[in-house]
C-alpha atoms as a PDB file:
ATOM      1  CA  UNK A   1      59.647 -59.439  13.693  1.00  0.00           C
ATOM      2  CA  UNK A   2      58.156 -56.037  13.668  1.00  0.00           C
ATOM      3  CA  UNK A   3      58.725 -55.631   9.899  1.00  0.00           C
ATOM      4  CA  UNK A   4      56.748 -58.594   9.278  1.00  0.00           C
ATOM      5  CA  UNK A   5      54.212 -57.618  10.814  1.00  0.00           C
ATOM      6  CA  UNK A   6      54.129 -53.898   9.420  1.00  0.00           C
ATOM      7  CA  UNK A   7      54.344 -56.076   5.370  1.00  0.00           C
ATOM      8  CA  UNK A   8      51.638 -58.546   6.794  1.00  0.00           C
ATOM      9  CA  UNK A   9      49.299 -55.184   7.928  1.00  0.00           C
ATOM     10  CA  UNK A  10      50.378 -53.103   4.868  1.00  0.00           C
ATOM     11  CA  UNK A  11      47.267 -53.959   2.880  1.00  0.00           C
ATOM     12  CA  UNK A  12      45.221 -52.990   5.483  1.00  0.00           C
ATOM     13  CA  UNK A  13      46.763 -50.330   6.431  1.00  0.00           C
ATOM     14  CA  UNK A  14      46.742 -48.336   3.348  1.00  0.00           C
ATOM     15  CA  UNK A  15      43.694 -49.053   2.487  1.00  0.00           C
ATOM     16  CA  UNK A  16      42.236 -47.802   6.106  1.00  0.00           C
ATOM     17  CA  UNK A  17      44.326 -44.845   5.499  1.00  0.00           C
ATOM     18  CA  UNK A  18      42.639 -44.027   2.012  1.00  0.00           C
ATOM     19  CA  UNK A  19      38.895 -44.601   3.746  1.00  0.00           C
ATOM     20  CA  UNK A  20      40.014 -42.266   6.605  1.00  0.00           C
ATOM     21  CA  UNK A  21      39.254 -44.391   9.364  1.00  0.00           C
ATOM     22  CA  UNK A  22      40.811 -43.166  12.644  1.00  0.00           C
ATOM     23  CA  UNK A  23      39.187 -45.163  15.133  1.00  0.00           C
ATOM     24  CA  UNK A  24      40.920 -48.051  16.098  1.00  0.00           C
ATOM     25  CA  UNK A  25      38.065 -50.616  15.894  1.00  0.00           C
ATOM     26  CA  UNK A  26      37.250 -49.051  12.544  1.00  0.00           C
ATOM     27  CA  UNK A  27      40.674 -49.693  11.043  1.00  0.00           C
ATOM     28  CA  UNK A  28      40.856 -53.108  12.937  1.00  0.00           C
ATOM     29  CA  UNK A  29      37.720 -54.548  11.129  1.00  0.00           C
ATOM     30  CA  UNK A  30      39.040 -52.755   7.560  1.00  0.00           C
ATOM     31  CA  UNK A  31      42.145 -53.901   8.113  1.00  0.00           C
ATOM     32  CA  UNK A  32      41.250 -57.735   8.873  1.00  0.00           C
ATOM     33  CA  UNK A  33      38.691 -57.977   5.918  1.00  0.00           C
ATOM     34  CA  UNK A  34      41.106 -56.331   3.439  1.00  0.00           C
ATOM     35  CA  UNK A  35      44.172 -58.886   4.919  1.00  0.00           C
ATOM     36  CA  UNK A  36      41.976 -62.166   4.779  1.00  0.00           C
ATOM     37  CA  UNK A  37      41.146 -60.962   0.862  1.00  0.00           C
ATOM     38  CA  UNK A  38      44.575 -60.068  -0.343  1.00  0.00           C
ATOM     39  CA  UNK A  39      46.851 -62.986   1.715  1.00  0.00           C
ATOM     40  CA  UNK A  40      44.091 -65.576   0.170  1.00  0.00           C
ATOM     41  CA  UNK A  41      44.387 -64.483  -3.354  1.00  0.00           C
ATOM     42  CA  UNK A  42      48.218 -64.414  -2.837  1.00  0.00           C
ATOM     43  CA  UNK A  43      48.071 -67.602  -1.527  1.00  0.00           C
ATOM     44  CA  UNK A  44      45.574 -68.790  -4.428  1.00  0.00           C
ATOM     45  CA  UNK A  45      47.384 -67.765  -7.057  1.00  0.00           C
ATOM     46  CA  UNK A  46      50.516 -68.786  -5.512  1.00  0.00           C
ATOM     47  CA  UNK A  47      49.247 -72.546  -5.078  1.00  0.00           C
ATOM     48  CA  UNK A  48      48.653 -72.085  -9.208  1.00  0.00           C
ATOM     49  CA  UNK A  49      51.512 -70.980 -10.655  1.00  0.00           C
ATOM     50  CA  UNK A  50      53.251 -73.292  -8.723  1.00  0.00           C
ATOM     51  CA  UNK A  51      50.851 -76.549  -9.372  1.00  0.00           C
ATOM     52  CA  UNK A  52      49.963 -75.575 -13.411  1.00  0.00           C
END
């Protein structure tokens, strides 16, 4: 379970990293923007390949 959770936050997490955010409510709101974008387009573009 914990590896899916570290390839679910990995978006987030790097890009957190690469903004240098160390506090944790910093990273927190990064990291749930950046999540919510990139799961959505994977999602979204998912959904098309598989329907077109």
């Amino acid at each position: 379970m914990k590896l899916a959770l570290k390839v679910f936050f990995l978006p987030g997490n790097l890009v957190a990293d690469l903004l240098g955010a160390t506090e944790s409510d910093d990273r927190a709101m990064i990291r749930t923007l950046i999540d919510m974008l990139f799961w959505n387009a994977v999602i979204v573009i998912g959904a098309v390949v598989i329907f077109l």
